[in-house]
C-alpha atoms as a PDB file:
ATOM      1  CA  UNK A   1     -48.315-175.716  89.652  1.00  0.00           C
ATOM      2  CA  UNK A   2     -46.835-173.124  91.735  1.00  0.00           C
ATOM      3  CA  UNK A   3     -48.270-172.536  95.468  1.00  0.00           C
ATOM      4  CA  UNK A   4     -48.044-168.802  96.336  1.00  0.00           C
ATOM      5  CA  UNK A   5     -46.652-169.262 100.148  1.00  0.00           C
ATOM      6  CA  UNK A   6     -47.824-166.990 102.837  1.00  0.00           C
ATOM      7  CA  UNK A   7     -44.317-164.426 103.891  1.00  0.00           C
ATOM      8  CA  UNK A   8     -42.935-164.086 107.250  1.00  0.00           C
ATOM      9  CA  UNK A   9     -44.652-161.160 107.511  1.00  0.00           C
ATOM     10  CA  UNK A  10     -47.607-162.059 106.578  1.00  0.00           C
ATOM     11  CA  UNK A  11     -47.748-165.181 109.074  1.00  0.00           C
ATOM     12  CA  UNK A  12     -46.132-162.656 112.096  1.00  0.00           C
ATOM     13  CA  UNK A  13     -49.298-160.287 111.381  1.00  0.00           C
ATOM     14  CA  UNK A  14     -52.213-162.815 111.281  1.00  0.00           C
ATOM     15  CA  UNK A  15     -50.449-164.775 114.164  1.00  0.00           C
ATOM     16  CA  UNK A  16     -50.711-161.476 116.509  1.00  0.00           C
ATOM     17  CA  UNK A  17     -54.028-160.433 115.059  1.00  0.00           C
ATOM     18  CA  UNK A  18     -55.732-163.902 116.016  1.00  0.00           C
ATOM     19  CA  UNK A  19     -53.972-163.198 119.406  1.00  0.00           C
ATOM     20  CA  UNK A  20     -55.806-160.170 119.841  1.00  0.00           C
ATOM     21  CA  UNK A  21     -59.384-161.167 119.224  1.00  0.00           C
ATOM     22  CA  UNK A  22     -62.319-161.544 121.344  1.00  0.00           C
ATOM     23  CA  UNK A  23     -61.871-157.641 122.636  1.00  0.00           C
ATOM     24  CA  UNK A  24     -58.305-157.736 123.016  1.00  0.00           C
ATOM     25  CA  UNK A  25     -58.279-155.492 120.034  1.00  0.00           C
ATOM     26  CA  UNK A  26     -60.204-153.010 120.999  1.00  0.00           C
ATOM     27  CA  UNK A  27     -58.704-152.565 124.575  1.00  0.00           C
ATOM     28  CA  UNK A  28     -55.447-152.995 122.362  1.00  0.00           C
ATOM     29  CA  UNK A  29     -56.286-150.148 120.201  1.00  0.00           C
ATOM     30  CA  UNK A  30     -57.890-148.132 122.736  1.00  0.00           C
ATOM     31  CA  UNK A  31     -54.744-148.290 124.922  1.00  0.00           C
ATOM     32  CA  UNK A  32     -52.624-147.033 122.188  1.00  0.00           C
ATOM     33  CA  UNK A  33     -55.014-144.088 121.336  1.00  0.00           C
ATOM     34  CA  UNK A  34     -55.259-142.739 124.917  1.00  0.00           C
ATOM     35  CA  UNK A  35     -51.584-142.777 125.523  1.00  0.00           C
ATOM     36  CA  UNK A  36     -50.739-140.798 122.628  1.00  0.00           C
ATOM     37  CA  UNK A  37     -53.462-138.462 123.779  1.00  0.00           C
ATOM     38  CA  UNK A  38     -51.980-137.854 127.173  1.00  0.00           C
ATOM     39  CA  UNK A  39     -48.794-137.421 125.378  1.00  0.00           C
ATOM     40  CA  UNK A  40     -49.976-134.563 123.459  1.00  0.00           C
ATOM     41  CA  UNK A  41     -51.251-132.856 126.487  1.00  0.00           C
ATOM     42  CA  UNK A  42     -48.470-133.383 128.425  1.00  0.00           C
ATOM     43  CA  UNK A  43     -46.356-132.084 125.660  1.00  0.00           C
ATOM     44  CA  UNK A  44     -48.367-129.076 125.508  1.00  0.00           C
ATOM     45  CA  UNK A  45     -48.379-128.262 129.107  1.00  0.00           C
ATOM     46  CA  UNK A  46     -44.374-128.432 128.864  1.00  0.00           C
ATOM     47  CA  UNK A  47     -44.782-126.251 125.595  1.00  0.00           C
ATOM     48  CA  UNK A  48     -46.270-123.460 127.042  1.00  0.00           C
ATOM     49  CA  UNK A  49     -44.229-123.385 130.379  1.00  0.00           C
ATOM     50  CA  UNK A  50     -41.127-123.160 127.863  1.00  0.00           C
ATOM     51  CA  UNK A  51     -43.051-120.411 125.923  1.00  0.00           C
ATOM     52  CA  UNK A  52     -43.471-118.502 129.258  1.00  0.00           C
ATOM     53  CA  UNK A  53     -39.533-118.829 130.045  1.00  0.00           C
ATOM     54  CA  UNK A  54     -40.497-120.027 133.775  1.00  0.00           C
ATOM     55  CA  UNK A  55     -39.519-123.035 134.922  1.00  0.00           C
ATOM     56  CA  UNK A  56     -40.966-126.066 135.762  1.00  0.00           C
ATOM     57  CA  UNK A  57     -42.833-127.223 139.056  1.00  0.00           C
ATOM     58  CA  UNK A  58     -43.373-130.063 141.046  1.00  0.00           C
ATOM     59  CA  UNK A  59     -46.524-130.294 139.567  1.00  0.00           C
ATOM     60  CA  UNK A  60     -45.507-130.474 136.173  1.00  0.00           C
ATOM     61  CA  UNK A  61     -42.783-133.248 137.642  1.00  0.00           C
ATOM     62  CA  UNK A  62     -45.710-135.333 139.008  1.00  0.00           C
ATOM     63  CA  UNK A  63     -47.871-135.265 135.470  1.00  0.00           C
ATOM     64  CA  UNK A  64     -44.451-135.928 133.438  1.00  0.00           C
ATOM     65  CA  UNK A  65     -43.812-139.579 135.767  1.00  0.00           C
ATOM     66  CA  UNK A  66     -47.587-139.786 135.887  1.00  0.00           C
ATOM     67  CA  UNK A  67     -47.647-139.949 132.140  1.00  0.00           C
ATOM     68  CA  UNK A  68     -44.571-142.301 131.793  1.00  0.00           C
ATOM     69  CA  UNK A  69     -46.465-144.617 134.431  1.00  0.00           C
ATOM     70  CA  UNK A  70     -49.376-144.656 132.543  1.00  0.00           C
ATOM     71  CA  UNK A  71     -47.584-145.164 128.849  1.00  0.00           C
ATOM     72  CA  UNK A  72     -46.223-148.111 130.752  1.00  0.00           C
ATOM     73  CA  UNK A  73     -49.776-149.002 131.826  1.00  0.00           C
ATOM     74  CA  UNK A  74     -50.727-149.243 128.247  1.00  0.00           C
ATOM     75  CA  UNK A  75     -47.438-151.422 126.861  1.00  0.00           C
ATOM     76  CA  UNK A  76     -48.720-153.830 129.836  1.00  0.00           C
ATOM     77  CA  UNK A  77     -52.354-154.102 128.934  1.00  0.00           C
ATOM     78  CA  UNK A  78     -50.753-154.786 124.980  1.00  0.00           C
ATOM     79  CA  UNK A  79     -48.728-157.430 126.332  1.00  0.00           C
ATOM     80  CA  UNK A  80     -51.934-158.654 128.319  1.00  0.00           C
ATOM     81  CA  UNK A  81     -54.303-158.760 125.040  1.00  0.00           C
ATOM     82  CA  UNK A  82     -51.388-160.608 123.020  1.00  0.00           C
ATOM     83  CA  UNK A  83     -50.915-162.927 125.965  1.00  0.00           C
ATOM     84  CA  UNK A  84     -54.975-164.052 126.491  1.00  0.00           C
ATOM     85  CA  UNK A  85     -56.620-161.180 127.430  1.00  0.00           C
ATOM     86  CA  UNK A  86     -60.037-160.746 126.286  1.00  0.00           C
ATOM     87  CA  UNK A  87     -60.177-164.438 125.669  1.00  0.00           C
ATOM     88  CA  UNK A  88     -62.261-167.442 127.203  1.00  0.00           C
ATOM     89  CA  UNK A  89     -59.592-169.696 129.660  1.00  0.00           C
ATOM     90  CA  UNK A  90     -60.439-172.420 127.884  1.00  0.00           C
ATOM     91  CA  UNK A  91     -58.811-171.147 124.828  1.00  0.00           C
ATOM     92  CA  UNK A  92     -55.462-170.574 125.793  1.00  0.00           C
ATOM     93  CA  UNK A  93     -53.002-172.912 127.177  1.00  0.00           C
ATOM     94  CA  UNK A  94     -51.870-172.660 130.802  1.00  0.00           C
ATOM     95  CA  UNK A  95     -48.965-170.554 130.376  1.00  0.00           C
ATOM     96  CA  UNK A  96     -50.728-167.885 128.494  1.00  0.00           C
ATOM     97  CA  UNK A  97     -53.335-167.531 131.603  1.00  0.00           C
ATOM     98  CA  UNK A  98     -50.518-167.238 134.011  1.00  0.00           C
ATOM     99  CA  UNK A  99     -49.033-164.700 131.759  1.00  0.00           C
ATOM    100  CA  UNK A 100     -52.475-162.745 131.590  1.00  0.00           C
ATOM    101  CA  UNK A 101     -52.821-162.691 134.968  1.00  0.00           C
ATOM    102  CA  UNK A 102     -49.293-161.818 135.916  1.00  0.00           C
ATOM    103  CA  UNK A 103     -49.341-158.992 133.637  1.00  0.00           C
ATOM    104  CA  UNK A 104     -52.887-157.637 135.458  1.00  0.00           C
ATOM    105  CA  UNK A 105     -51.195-157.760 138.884  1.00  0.00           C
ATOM    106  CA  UNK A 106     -48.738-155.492 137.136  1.00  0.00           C
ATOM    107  CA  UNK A 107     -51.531-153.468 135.358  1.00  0.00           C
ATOM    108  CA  UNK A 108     -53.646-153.240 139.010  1.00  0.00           C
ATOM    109  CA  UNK A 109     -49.808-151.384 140.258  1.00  0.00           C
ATOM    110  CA  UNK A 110     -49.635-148.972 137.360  1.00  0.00           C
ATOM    111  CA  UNK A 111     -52.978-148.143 137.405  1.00  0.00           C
ATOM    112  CA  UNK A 112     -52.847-147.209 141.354  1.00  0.00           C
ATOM    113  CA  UNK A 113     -49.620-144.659 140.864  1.00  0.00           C
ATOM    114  CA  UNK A 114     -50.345-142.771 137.631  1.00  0.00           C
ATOM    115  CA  UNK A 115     -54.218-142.166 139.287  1.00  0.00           C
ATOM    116  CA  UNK A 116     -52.710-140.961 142.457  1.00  0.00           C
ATOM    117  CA  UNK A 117     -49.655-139.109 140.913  1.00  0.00           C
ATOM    118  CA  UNK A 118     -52.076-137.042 138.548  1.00  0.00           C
ATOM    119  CA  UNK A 119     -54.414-136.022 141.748  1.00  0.00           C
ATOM    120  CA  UNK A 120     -51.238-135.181 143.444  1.00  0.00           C
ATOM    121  CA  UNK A 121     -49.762-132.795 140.391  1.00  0.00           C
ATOM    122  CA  UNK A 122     -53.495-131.142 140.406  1.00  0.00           C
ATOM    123  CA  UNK A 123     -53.147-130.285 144.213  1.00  0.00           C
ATOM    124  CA  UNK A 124     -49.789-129.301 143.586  1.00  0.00           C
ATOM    125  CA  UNK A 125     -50.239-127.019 140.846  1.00  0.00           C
ATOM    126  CA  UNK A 126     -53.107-125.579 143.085  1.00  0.00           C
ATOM    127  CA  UNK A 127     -50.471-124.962 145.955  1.00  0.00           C
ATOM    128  CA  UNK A 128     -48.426-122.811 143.590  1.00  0.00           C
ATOM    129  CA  UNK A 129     -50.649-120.615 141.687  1.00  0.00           C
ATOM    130  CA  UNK A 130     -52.783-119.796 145.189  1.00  0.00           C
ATOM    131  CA  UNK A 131     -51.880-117.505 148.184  1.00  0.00           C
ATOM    132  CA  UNK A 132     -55.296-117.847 150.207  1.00  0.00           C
ATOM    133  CA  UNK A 133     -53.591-119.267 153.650  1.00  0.00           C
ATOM    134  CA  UNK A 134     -56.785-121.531 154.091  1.00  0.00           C
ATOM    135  CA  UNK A 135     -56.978-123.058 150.819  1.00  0.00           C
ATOM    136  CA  UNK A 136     -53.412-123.700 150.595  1.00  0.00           C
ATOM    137  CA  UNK A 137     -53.442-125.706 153.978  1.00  0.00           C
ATOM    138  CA  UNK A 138     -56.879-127.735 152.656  1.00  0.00           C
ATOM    139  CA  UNK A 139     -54.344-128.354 149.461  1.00  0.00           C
ATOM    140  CA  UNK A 140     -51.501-129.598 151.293  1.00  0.00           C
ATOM    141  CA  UNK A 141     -53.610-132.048 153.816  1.00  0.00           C
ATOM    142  CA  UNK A 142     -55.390-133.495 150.773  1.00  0.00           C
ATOM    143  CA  UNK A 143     -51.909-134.249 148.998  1.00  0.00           C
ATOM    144  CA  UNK A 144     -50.938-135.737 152.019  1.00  0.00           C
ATOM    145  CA  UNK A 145     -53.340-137.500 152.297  1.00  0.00           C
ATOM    146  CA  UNK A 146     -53.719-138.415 148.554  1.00  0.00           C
ATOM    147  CA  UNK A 147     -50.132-139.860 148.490  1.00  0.00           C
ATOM    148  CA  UNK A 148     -50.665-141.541 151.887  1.00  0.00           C
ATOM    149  CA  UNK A 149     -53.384-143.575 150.250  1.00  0.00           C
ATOM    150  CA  UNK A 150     -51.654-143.926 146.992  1.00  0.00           C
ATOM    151  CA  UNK A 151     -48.297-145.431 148.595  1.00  0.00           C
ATOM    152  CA  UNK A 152     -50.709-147.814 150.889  1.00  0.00           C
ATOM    153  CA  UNK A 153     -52.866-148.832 148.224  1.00  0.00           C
ATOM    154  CA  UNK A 154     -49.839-150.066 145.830  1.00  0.00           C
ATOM    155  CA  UNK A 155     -48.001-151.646 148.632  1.00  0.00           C
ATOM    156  CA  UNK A 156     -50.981-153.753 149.112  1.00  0.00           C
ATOM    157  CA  UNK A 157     -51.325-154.138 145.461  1.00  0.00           C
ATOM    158  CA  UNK A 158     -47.866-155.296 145.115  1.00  0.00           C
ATOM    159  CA  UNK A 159     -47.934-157.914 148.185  1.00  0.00           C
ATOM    160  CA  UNK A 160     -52.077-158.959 148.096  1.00  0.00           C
ATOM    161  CA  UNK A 161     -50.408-162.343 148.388  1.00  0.00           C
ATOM    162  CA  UNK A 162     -47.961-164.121 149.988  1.00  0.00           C
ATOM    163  CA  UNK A 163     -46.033-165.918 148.136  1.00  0.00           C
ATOM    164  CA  UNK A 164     -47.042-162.814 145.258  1.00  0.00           C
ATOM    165  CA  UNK A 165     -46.916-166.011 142.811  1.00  0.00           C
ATOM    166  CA  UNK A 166     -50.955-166.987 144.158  1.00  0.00           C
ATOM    167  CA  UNK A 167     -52.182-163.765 143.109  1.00  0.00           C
ATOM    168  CA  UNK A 168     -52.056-165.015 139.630  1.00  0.00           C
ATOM    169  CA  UNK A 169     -51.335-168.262 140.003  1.00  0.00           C
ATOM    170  CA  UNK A 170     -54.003-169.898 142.765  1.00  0.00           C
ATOM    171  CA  UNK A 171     -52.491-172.858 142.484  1.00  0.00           C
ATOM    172  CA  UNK A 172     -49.777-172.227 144.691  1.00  0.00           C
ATOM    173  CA  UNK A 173     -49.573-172.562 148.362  1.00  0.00           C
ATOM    174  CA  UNK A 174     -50.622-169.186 149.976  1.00  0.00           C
ATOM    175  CA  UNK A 175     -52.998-166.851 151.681  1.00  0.00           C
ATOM    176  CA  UNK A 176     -54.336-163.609 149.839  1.00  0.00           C
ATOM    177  CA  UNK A 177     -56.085-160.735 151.357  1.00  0.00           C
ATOM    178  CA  UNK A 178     -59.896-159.516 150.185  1.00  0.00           C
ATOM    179  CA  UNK A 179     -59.767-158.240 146.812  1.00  0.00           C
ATOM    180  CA  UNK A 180     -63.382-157.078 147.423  1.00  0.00           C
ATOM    181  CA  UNK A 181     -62.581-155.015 150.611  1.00  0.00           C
ATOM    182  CA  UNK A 182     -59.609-153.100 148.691  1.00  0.00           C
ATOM    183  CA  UNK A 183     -60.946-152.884 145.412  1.00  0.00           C
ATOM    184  CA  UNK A 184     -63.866-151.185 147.079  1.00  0.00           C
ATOM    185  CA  UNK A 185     -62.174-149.074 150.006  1.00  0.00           C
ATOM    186  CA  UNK A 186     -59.644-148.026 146.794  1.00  0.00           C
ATOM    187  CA  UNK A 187     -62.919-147.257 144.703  1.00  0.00           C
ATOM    188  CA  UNK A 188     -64.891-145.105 147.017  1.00  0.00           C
ATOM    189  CA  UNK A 189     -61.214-143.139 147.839  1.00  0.00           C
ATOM    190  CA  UNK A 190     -60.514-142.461 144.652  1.00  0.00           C
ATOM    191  CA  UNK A 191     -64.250-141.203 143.727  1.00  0.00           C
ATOM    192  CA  UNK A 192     -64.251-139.169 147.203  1.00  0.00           C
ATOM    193  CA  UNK A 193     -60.947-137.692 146.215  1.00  0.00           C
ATOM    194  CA  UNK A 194     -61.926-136.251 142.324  1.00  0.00           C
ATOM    195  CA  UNK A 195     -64.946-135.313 143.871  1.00  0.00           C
ATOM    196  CA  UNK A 196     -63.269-133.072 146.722  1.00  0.00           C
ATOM    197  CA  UNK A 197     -60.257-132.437 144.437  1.00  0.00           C
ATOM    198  CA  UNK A 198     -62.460-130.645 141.987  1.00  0.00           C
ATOM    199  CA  UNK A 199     -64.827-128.931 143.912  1.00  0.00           C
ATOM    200  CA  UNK A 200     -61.923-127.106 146.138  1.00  0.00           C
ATOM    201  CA  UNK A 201     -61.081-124.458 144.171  1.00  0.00           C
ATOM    202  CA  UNK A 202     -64.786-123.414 143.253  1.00  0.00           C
ATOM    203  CA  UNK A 203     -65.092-121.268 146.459  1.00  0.00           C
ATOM    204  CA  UNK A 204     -62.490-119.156 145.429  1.00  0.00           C
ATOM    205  CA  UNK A 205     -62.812-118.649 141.598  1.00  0.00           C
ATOM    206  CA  UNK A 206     -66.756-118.364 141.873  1.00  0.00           C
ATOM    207  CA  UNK A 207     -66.656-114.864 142.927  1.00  0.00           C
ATOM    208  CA  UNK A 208     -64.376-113.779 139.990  1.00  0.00           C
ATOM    209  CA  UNK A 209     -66.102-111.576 137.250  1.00  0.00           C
ATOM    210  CA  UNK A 210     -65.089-113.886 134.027  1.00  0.00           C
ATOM    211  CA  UNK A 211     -65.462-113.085 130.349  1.00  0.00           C
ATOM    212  CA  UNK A 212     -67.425-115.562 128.723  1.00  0.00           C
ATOM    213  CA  UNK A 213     -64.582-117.228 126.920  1.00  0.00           C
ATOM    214  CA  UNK A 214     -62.895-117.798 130.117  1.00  0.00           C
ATOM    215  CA  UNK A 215     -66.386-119.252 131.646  1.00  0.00           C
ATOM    216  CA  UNK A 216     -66.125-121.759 129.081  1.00  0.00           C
ATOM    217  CA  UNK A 217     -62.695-122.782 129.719  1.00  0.00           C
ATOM    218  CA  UNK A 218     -63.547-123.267 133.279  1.00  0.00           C
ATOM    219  CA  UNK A 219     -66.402-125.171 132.167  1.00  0.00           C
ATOM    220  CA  UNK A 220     -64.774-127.442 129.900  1.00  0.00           C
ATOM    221  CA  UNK A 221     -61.892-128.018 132.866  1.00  0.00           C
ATOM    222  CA  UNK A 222     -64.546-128.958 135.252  1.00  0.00           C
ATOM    223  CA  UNK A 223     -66.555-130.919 132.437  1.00  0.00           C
ATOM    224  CA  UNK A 224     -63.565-133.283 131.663  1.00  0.00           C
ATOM    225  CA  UNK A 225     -62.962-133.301 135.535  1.00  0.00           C
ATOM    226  CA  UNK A 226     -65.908-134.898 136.000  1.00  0.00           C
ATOM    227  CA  UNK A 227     -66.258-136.973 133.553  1.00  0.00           C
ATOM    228  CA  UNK A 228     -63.240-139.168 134.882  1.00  0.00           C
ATOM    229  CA  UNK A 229     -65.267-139.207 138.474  1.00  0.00           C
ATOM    230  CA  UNK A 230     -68.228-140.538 135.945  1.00  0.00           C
ATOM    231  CA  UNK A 231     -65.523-143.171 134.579  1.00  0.00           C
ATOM    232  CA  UNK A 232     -64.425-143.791 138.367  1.00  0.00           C
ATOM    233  CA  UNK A 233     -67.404-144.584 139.460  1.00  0.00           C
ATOM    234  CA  UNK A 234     -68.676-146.689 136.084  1.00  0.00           C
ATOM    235  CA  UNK A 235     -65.481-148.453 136.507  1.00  0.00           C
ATOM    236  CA  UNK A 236     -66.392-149.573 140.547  1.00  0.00           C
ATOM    237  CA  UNK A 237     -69.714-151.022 139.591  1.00  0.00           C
ATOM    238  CA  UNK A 238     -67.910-153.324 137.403  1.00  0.00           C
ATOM    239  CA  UNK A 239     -65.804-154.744 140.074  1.00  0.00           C
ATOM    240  CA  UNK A 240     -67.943-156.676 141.301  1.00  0.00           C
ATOM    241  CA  UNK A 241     -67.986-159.227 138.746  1.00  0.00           C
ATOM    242  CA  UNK A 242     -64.075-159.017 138.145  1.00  0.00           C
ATOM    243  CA  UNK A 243     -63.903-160.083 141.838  1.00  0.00           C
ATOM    244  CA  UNK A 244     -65.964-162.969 141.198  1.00  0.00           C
ATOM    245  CA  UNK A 245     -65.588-164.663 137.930  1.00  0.00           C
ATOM    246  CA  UNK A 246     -64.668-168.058 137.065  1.00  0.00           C
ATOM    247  CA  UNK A 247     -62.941-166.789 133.886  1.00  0.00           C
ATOM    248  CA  UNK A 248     -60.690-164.069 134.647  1.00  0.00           C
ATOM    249  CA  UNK A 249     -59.061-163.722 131.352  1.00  0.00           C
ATOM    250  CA  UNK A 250     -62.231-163.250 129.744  1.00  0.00           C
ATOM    251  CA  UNK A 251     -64.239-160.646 132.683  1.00  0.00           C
ATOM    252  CA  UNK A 252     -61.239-158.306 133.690  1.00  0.00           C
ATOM    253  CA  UNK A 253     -61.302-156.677 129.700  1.00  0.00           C
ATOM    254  CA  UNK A 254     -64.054-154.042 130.556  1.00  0.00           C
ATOM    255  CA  UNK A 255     -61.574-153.440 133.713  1.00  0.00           C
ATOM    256  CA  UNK A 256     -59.027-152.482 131.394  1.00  0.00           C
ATOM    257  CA  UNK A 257     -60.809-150.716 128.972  1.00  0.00           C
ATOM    258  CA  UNK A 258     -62.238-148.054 131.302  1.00  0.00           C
ATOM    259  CA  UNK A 259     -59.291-148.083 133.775  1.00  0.00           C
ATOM    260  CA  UNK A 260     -57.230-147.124 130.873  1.00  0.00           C
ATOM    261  CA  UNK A 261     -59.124-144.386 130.012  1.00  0.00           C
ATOM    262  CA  UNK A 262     -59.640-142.874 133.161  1.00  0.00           C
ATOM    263  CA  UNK A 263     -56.050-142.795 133.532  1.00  0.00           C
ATOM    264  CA  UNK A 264     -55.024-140.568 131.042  1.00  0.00           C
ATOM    265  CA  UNK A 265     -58.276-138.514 131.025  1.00  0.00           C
ATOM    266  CA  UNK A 266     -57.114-137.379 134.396  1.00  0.00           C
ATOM    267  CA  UNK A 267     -53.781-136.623 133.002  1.00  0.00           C
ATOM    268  CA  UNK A 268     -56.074-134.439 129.865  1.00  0.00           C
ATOM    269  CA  UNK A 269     -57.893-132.751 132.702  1.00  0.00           C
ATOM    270  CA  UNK A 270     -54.680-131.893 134.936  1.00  0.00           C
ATOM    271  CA  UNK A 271     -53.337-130.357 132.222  1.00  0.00           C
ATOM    272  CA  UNK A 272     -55.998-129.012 130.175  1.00  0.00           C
ATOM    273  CA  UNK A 273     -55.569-125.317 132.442  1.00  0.00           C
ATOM    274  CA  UNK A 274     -52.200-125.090 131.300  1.00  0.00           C
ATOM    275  CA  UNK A 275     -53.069-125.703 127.689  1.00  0.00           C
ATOM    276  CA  UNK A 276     -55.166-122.083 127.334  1.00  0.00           C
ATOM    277  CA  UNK A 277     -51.783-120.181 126.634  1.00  0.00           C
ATOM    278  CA  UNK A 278     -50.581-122.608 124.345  1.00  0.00           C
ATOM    279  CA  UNK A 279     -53.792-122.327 122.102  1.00  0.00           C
ATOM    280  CA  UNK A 280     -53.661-118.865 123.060  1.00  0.00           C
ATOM    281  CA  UNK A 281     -49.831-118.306 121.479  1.00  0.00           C
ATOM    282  CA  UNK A 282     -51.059-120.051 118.297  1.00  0.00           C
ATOM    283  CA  UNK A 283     -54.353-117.875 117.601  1.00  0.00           C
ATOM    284  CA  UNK A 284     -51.937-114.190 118.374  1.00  0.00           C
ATOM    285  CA  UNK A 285     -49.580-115.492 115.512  1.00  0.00           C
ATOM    286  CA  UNK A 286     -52.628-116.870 113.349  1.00  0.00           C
ATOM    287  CA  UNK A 287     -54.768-113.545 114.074  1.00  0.00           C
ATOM    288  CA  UNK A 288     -52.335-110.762 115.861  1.00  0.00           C
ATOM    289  CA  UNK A 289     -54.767-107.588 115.492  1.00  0.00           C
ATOM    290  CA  UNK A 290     -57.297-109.608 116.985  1.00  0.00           C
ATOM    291  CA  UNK A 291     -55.051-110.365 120.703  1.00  0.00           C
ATOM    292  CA  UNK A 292     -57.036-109.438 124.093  1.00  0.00           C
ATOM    293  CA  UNK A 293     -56.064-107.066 126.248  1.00  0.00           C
ATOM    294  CA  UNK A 294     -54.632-108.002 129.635  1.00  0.00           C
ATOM    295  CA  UNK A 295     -56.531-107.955 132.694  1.00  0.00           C
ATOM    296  CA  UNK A 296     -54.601-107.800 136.208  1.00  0.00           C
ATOM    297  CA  UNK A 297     -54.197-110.996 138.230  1.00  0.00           C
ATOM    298  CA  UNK A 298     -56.823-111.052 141.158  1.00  0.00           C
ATOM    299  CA  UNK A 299     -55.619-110.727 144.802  1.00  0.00           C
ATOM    300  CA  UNK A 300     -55.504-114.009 145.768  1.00  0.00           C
ATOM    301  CA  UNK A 301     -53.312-114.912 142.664  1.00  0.00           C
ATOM    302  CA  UNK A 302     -49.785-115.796 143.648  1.00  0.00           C
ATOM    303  CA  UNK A 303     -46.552-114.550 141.148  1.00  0.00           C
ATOM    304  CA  UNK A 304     -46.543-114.290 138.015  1.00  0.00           C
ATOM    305  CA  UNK A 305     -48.550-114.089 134.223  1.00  0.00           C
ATOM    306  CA  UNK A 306     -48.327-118.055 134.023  1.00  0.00           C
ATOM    307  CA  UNK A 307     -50.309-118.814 137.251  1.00  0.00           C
ATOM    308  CA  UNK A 308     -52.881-116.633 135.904  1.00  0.00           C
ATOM    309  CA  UNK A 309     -53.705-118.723 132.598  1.00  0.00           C
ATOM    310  CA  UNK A 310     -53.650-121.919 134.895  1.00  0.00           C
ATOM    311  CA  UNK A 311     -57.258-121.692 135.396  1.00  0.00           C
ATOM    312  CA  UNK A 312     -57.740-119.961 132.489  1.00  0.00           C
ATOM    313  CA  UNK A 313     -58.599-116.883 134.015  1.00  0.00           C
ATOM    314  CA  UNK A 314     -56.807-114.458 131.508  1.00  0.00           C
ATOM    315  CA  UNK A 315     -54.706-114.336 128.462  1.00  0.00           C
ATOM    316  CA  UNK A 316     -50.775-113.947 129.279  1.00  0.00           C
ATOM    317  CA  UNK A 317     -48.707-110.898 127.583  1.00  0.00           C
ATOM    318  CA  UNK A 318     -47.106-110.784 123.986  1.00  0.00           C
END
């Protein structure tokens, strides 16, 4: 009698899948969806700066290493799932917890600079398409301070521990700061930050008389916007029992999962304002009798047709 023997393949595939259970797969999956979504936006926002013939900003630079930061996020939190992630500690050998855990430290430094590189390409992108002297000195303190905070938060990411081996590994000789202090002081920062970040520009564009169309752009802008605050602070209240499990490799996966996609929502909602020409572009080739007229910028619009769609406050020029 013949025996029909499993194929390379075939033992590769289950081997990874079994790796991946216990909610490994679903951060896995998750991971993968998300950064392909940011992708797409980010590829759009380039689109229609290309379609526009102007060139690109700083604040387009930010979202573009933002979005390779987080796409590197997401390969890390794979690796993480394949190496133990989302599993019980007493299911995986010794080596494959050290690997978990190594790969979070790693994770907890990705997460900190696409977060703080997205608020920084919103502030910047509000710096160029404003002229209001006011607004664009509250813009320029807040990046300042956004990146201050950003740089100091990874450097103590990066060096919690000294030797950085006991930060996954508590067996070694060491001392480590309080995760709970800067876990928390990072939180609240980064909730306090969305929060002023997205309620900055309201002053000025609330006394603008908007079609209804481009009320529910705005809407939708400041409806993703604050959804990721929503995710923020979900994501903080979950902390707490990160900080103080037993089982790390089993209690960090719900840390993932929504740090993940708060990432690259904030990368959506940074460039969603960009993204009205580019849907805009494909509906005048779909339906050209039916293109808008053009309304003139409003007087505390700076240059030209492109920094009026970026808060979807008009519809640029054939």
């Amino acid at each position: 009698m013949e025996i029909d023997l499993p194929t390379t393949e075939l033992l590769i595939r289950n081997d990874f899948t079994t790796q991946l259970d216990n909610g490994g797969t679903t951060v896995f999956v998750i991971s993968i969806i998300f950064a392909i979504l940011s992708s797409v936006v980010v590829a759009g926002r380039l689109a229609s700066r290309l379609s526009l013939g102007n060139s690109f900003g700083l604040d387009d630079v930010a979202i573009v290493v933002s979005l390779a930061v987080s796409i590197a996020q997401s390969i890390v939190i794979c690796l993480q799932c394949k190496a133990g992630i989302g599993k019980h500690g007493d299911d995986i050998s010794q080596q494959s917890r050290l690997e978990s855990l190594k790969l979070f430290w790693v994770f907890q430094c990705t997460y900190k600079i696409t977060i703080y590189l997205t608020k920084a390409s919103i502030l910047l992108l509000y710096i160029r398409i404003f002229v209001v002297t006011p607004f664009r000195r509250a813009a320029w303190a807040m990046l300042v301070i956004v990146i201050a905070w950003g740089v100091g938060s990874t450097l103590v990411a990066i060096f919690q521990c000294q030797p950085i081996r006991r930060v996954y590994d508590i067996s070694a000789a060491g001392n480590c700061i309080s995760n709970t202090v800067v876990w928390y002081a990072n939180g609240g920062f980064n909730i306090t930050s969305d929060i002023v970040i997205l309620l900055m520009p309201l002053p000025v564009i609330s006394s603008l008389q908007l079609l209804r169309k481009d009320r529910v752009g705005l809407i939708l802008v400041f409806t993703v916007g604050g959804v990721v605050t929503v995710i923020s602070t979900y994501r903080m209240t979950i902390l707490n029992g990160a900080l103080k499990t037993l089982d790390p490799t089993w209690d960090v996966i719900q840390v993932l999962l929504w740090s993940c996609v708060e990432t690259n929502l904030a990368i959506t909602c940074a460039c969603l304002p960009m993204l009205r020409h580019f849907f805009a572009t494909i509906l005048r080739r779909l339906f050209p009798e039916q293109t808008p007229a053009v309304r003139a910028p409003p007087s505390f619009w700076k240059g030209s047709e492109e920094n009026i769609v970026c808060l979807e406050l008009s519809v640029p020029t054939h």
